[in-house]
PDB file of N, CA and C in Angstrom:
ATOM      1  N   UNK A   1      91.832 127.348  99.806  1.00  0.00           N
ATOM      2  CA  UNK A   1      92.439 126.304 100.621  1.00  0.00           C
ATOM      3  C   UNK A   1      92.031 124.943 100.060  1.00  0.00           C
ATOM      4  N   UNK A   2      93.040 124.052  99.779  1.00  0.00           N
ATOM      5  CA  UNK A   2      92.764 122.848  99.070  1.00  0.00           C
ATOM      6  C   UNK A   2      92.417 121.323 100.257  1.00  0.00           C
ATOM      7  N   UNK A   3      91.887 120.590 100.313  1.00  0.00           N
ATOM      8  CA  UNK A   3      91.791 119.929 101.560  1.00  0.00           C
ATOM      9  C   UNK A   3      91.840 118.529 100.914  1.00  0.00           C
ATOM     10  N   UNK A   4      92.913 118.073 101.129  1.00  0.00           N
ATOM     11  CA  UNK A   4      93.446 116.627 100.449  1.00  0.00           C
ATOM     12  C   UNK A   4      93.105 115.470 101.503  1.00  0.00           C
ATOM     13  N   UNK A   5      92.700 114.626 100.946  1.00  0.00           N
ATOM     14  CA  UNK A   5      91.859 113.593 101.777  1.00  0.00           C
ATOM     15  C   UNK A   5      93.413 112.965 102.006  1.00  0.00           C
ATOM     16  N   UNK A   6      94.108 112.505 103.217  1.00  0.00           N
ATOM     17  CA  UNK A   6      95.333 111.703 103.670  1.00  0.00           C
ATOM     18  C   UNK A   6      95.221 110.276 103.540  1.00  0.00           C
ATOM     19  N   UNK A   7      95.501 109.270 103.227  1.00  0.00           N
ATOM     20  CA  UNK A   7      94.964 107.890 102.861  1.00  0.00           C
ATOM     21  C   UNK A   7      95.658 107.297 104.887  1.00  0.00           C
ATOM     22  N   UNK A   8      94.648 107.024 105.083  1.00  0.00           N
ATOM     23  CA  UNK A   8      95.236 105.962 106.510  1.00  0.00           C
ATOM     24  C   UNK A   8      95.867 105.136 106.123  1.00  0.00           C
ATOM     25  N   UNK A   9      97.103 104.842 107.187  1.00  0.00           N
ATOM     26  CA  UNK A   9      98.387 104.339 106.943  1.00  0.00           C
ATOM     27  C   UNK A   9      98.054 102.725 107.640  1.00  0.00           C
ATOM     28  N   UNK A  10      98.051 101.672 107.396  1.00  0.00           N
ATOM     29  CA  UNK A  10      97.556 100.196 107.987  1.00  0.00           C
ATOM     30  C   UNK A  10      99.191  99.400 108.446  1.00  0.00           C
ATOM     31  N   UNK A  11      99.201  99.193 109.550  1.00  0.00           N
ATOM     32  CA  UNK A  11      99.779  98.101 110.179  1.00  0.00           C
ATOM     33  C   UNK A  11      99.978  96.584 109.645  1.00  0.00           C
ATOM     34  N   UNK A  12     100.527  95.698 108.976  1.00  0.00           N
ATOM     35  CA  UNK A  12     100.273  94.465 108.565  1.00  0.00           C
ATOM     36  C   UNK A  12      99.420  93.828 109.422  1.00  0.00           C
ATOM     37  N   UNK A  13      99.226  93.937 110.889  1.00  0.00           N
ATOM     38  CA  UNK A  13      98.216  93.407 111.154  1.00  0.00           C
ATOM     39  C   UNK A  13      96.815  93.480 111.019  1.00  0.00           C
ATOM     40  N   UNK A  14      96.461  95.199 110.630  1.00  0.00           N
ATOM     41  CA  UNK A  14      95.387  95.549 109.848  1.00  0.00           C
ATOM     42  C   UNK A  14      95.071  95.332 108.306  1.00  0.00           C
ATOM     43  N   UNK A  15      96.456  94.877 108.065  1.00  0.00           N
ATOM     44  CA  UNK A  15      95.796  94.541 106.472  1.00  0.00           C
ATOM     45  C   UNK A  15      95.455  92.723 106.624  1.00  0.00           C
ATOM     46  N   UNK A  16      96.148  92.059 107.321  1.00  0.00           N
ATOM     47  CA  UNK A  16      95.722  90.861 107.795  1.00  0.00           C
ATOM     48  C   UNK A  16      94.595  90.471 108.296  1.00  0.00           C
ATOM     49  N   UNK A  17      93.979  91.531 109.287  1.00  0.00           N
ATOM     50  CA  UNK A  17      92.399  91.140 109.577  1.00  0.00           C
ATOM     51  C   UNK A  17      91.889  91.380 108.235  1.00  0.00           C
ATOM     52  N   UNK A  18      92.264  92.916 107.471  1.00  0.00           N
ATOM     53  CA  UNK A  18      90.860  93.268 105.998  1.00  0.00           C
ATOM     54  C   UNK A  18      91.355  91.867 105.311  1.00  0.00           C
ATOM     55  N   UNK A  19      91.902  91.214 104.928  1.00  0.00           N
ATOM     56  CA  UNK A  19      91.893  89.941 103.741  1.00  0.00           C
ATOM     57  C   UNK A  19      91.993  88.936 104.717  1.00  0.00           C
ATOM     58  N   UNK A  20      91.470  88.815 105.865  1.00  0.00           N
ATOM     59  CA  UNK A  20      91.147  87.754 106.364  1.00  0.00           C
ATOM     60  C   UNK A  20      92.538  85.991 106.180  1.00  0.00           C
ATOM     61  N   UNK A  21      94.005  87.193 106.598  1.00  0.00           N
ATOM     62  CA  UNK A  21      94.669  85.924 106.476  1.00  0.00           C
ATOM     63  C   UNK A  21      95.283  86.418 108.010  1.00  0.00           C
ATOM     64  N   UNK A  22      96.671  85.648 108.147  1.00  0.00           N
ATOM     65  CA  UNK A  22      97.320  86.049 109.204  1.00  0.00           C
ATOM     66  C   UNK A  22      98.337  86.897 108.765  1.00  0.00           C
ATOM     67  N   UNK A  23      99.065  87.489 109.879  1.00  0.00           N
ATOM     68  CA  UNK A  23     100.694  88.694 109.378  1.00  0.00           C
ATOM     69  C   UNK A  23     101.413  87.948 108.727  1.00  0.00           C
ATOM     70  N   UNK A  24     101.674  86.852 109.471  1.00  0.00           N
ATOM     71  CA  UNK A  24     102.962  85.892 108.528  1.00  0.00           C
ATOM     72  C   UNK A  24     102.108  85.318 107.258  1.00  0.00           C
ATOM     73  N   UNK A  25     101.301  85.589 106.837  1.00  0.00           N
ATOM     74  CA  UNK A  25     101.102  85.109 105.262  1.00  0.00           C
ATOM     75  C   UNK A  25     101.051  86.284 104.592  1.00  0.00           C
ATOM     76  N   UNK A  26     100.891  87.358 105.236  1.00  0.00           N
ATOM     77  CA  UNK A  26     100.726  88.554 104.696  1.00  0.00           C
ATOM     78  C   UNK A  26     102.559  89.281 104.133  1.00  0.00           C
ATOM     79  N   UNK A  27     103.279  88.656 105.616  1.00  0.00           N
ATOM     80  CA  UNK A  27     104.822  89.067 105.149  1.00  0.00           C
ATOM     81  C   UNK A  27     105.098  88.364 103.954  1.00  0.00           C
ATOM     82  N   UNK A  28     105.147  86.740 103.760  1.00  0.00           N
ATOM     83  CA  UNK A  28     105.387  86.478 102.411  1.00  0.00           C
ATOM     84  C   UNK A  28     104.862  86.895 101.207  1.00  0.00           C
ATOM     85  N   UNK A  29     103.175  87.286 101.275  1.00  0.00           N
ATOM     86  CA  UNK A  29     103.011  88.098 100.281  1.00  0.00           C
ATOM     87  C   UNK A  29     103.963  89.053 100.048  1.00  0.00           C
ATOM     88  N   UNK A  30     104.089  90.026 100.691  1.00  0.00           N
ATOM     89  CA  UNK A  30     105.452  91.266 100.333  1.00  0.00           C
ATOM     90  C   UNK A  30     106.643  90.818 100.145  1.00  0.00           C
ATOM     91  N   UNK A  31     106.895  89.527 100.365  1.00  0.00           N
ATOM     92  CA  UNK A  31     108.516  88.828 100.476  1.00  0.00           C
ATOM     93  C   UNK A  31     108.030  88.072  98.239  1.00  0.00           C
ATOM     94  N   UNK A  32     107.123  87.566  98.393  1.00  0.00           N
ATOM     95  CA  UNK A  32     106.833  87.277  96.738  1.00  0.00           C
ATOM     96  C   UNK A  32     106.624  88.129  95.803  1.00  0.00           C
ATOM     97  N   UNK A  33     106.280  89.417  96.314  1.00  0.00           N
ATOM     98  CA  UNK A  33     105.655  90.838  95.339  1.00  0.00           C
ATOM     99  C   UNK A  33     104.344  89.890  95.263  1.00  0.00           C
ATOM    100  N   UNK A  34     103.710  90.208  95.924  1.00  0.00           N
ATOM    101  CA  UNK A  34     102.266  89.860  95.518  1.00  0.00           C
ATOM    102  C   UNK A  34     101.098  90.421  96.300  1.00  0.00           C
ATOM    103  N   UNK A  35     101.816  91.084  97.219  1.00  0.00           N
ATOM    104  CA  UNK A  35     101.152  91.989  98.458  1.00  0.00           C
ATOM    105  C   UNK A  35     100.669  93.464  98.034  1.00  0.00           C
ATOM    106  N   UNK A  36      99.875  94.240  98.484  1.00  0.00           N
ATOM    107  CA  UNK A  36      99.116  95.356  97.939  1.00  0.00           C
ATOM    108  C   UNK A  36     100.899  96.497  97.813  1.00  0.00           C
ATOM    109  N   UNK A  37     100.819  97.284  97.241  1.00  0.00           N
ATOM    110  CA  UNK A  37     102.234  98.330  97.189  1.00  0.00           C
ATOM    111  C   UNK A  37     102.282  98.821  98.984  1.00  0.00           C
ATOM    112  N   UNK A  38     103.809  98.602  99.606  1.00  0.00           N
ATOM    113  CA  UNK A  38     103.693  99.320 100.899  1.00  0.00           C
ATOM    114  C   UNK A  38     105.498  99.727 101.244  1.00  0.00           C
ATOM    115  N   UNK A  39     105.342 100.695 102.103  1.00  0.00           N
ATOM    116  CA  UNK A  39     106.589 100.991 102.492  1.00  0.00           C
ATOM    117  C   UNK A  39     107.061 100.908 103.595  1.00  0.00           C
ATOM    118  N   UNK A  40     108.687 100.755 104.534  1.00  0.00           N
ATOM    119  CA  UNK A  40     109.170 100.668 105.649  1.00  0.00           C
ATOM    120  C   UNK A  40     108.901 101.823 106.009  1.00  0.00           C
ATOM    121  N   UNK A  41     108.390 102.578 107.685  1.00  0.00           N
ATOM    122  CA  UNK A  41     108.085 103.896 107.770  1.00  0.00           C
ATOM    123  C   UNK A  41     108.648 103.587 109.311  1.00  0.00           C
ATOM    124  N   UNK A  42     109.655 104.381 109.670  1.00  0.00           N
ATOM    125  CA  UNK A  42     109.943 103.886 110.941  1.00  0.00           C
ATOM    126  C   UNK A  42     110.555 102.514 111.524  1.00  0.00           C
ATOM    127  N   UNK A  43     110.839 101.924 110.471  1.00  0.00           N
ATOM    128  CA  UNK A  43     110.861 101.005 110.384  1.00  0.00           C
ATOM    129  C   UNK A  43     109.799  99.439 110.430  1.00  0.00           C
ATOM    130  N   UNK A  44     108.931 100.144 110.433  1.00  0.00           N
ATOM    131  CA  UNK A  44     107.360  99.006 110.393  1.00  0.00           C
ATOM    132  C   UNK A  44     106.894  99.123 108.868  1.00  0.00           C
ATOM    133  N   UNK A  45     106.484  97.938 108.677  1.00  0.00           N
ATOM    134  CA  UNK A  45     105.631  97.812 107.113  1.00  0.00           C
ATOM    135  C   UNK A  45     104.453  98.554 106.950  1.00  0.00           C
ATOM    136  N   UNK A  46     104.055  99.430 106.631  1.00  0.00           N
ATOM    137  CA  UNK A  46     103.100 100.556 106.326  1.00  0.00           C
ATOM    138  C   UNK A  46     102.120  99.917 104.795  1.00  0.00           C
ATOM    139  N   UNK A  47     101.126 100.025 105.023  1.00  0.00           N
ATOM    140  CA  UNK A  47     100.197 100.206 103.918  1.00  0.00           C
ATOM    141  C   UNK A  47      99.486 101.524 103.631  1.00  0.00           C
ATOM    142  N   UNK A  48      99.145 101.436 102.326  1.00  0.00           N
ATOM    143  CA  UNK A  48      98.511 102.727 102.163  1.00  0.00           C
ATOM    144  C   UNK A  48      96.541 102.012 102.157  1.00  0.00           C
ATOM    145  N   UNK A  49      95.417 102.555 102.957  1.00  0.00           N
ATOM    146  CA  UNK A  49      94.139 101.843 103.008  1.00  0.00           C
ATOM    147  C   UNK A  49      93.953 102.128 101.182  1.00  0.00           C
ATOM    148  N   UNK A  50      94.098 103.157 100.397  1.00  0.00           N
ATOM    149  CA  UNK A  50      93.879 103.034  99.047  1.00  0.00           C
ATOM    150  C   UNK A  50      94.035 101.760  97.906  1.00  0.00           C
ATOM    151  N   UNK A  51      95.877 101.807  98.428  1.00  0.00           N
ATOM    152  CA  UNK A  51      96.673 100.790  97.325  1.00  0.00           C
ATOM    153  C   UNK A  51      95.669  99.231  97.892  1.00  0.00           C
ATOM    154  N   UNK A  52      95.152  98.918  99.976  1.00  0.00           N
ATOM    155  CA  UNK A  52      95.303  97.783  99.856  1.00  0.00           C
ATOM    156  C   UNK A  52      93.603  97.378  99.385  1.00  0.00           C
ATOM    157  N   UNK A  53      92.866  97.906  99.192  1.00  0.00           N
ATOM    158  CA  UNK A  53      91.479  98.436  98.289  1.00  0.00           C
ATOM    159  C   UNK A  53      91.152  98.383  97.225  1.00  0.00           C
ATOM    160  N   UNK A  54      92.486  98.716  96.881  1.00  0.00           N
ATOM    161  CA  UNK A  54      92.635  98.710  94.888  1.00  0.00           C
ATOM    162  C   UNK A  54      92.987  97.386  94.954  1.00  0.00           C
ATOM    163  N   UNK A  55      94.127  96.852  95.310  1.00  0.00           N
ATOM    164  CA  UNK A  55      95.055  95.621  95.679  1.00  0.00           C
ATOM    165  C   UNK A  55      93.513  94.022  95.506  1.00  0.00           C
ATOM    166  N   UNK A  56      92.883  94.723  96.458  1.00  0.00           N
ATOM    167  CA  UNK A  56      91.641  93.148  96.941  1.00  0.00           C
ATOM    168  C   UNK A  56      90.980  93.391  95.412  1.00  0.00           C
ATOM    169  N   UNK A  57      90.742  94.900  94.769  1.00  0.00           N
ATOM    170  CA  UNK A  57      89.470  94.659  93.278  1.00  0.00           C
ATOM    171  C   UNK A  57      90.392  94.246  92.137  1.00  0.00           C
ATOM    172  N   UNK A  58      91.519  94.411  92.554  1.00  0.00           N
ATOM    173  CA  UNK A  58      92.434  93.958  91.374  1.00  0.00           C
ATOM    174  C   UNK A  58      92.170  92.027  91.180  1.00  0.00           C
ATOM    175  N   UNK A  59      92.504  91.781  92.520  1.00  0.00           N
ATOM    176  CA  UNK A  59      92.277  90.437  92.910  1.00  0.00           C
ATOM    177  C   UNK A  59      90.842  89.277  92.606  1.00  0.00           C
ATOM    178  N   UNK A  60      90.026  90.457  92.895  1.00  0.00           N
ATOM    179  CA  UNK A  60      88.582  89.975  91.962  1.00  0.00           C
ATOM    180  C   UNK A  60      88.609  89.852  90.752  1.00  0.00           C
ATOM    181  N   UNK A  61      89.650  91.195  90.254  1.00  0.00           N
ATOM    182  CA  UNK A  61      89.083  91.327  88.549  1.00  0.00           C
ATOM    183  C   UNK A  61      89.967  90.011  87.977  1.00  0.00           C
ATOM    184  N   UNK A  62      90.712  89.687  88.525  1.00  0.00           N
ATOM    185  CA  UNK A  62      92.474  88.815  87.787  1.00  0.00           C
ATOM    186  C   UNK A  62      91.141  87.147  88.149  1.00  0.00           C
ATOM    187  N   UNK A  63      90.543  87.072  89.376  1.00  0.00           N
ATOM    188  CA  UNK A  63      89.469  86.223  89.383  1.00  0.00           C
ATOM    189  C   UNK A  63      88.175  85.152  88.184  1.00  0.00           C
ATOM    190  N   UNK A  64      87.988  86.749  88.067  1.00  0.00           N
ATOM    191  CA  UNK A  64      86.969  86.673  87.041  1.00  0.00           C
ATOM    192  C   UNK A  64      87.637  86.450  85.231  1.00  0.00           C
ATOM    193  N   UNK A  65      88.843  86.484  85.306  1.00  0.00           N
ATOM    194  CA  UNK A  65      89.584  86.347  83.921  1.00  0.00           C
ATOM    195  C   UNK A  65      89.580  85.037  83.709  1.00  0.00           C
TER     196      UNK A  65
END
């Protein structure tokens, strides 16, 4: 039996508290492509907690360049 870890699915308002901005700066991020990768699910903006994780060290590393 294989037991695949499921990545929690984030609300824009949960990715708005983790980077410490608000939703509406967070929608234009996704409206510029500049927002972590996410999809419509139900029609709500869905994050994956992985992509928006990778998304913030990417953001450090592009930092430090």
């Amino acid at each position: 039996m294989t037991t695949e870890r499921i990545d929690r699915l984030l609300f824009i308002e949960e990715v708005a508290d983790k980077i410490r901005r608000s939703p509406s700066a967070v929608r234009y991020l996704v409206h510029v492509g500049d927002a972590p990768k996410s999809a419509k699910i139900g029609g709500r903006r869905m994050f994956k907690e992985s992509d928006v994780n990778a998304w913030i060290e990417e953001q450090f590393n592009k930092a430090a360049s």
